[in-house]
Protein backbone atom coordinates (compact mmCIF):
# COMPACT_ATOMS: atom_id res chain seq x y z
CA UNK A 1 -11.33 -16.55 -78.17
CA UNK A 2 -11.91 -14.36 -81.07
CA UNK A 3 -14.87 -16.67 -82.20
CA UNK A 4 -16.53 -15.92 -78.48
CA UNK A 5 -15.49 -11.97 -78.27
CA UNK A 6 -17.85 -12.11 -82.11
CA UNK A 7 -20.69 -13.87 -80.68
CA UNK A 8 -20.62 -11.51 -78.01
CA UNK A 9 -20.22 -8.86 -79.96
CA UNK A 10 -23.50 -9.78 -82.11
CA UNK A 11 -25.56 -10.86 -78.86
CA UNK A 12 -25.05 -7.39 -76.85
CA UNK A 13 -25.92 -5.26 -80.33
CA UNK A 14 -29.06 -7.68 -81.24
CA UNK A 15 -30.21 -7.78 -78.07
CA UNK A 16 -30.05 -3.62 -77.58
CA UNK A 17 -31.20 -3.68 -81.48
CA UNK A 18 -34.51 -5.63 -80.45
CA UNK A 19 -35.03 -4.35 -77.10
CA UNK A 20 -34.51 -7.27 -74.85
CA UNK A 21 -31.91 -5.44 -72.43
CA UNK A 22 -33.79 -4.90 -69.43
CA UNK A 23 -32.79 -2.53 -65.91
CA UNK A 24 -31.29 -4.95 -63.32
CA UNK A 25 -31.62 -4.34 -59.84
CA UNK A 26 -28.90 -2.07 -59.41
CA UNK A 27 -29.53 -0.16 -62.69
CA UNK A 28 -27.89 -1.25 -65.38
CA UNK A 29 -28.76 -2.33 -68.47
CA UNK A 30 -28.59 -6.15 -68.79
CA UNK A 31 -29.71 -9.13 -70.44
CA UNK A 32 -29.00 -12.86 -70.06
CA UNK A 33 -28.25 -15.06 -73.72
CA UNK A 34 -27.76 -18.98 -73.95
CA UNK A 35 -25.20 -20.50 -76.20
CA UNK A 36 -25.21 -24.37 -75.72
CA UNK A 37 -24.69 -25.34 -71.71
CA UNK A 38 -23.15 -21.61 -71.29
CA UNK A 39 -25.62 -18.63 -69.91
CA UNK A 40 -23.81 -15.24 -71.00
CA UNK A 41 -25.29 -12.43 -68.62
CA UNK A 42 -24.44 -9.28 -70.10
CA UNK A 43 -24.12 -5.56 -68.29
CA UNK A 44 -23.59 -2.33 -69.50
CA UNK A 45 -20.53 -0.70 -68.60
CA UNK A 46 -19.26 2.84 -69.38
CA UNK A 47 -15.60 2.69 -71.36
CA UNK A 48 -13.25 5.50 -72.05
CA UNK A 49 -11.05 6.04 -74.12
CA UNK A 50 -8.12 9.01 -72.68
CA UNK A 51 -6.72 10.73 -75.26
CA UNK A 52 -4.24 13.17 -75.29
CA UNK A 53 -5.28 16.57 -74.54
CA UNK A 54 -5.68 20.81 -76.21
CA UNK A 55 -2.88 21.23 -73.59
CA UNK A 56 -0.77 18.30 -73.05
CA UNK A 57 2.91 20.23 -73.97
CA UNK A 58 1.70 23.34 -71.59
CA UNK A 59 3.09 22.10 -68.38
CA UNK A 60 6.32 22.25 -67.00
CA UNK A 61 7.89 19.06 -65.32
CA UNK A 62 6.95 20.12 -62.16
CA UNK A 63 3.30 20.65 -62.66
CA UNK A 64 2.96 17.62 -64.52
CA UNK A 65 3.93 15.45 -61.65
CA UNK A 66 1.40 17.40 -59.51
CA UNK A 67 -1.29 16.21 -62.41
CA UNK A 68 -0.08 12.94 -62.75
CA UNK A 69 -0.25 12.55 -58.63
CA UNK A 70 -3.89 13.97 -58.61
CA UNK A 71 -4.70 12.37 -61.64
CA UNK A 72 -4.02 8.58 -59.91
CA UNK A 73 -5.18 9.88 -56.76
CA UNK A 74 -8.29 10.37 -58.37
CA UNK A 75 -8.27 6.93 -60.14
CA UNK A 76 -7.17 5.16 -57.05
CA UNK A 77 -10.23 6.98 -54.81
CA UNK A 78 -12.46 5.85 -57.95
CA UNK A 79 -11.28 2.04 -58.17
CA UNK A 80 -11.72 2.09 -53.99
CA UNK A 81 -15.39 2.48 -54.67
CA UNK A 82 -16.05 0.22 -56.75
CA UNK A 83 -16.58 2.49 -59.83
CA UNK A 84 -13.63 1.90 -61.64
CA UNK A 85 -13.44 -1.53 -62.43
CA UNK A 86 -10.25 -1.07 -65.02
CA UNK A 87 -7.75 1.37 -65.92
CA UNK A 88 -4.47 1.72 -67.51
CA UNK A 89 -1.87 3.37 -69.80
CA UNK A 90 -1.25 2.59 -73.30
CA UNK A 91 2.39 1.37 -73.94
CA UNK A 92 3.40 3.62 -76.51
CA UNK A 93 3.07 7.72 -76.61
CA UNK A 94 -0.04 7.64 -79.17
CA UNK A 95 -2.78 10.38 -78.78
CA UNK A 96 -4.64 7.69 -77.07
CA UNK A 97 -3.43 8.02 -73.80
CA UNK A 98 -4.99 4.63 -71.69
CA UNK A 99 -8.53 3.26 -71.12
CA UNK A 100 -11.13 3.32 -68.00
CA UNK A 101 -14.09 0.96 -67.68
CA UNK A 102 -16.88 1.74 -64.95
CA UNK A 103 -18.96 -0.46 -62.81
CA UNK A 104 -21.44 2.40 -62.90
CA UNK A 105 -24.95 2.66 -64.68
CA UNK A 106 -24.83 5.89 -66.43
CA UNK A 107 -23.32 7.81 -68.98
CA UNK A 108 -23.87 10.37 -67.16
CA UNK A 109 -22.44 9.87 -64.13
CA UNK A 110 -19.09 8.90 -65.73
CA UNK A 111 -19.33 12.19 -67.60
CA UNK A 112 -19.22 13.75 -64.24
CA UNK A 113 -16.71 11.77 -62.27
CA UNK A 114 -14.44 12.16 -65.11
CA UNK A 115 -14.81 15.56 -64.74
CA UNK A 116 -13.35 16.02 -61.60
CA UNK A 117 -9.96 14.28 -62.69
CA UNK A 118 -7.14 16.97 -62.55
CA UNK A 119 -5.49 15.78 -65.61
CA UNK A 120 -9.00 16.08 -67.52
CA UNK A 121 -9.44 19.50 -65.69
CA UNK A 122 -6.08 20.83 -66.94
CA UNK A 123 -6.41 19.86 -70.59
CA UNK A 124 -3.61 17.22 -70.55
CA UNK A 125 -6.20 14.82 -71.35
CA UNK A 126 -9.92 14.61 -72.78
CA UNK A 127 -12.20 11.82 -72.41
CA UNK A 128 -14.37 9.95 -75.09
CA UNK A 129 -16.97 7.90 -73.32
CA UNK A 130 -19.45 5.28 -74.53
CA UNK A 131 -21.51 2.10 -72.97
CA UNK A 132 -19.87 -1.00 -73.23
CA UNK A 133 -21.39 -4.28 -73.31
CA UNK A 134 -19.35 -6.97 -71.07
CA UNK A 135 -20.34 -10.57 -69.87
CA UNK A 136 -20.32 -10.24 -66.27
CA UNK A 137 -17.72 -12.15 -64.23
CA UNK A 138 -14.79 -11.52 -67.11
CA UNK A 139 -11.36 -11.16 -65.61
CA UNK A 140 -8.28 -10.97 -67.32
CA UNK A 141 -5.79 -14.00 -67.28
């Protein structure tokens, strides 16, 4: 497994290095690579990381539950669409607070759906967003 998450690893940034990642119908970057009888087609995702926020201890116990409520309501009306394709909490209380991966094209637009998470509004948490290569069909076990 770690020998395939490499390859992949070196395919997605040679292939952006060279400029072989093409626009796919739906607008992501993409691009297809061989490795014996196995076709890897890579996509472009957008990942981020939460981390914990300027105002994480400002909230009393009450209005944290109101953040955390919109703050999954928010996730849960994202994953429904199709945009969130994976979220989740870290299992310890690090600064890094859990991860998001979008099924969506754009920087951009994750900049501004994140945005409009309460939690990310409040200042319990901040988001640090980058593409993300992925072969397309991966699901965890």
């Amino acid at each position: 497994m770690k020998k395939l998450l490499a390859i992949l690893a070196f395919i997605s940034v040679s292939a952006v290095g060279y400029g072989q990642a093409e626009v796919d119908e739906d607008g992501f970057q993409s691009f297809s690579y061989q490795e014996g009888d196995t076709t890897f087609h890579m996509r472009q995702y957008v990942f981020v990381m939460l981390k914990a926020g300027p105002n994480k201890d400002d909230f009393t116990a009450e209005q944290l539950q109101e953040i955390q409520a919109g703050h999954m309501a928010h996730l849960n009306k994202l994953a429904e669409s199709g945009k969130l394709a994976i979220a989740g909490p870290f299992g310890d209380d690090s600064e890094w607070r859990g991860i998001l991966i979008f099924n969506v094209p754009t920087v951009e637009e994750v900049e501004e759906l994140v945005s409009e998470d309460p939690a990310i509004k409040a200042g319990r948490l901040v988001a640090e967003i980058h593409p993300w290569w992925g072969a397309r069909g991966t699901k965890l076990p």
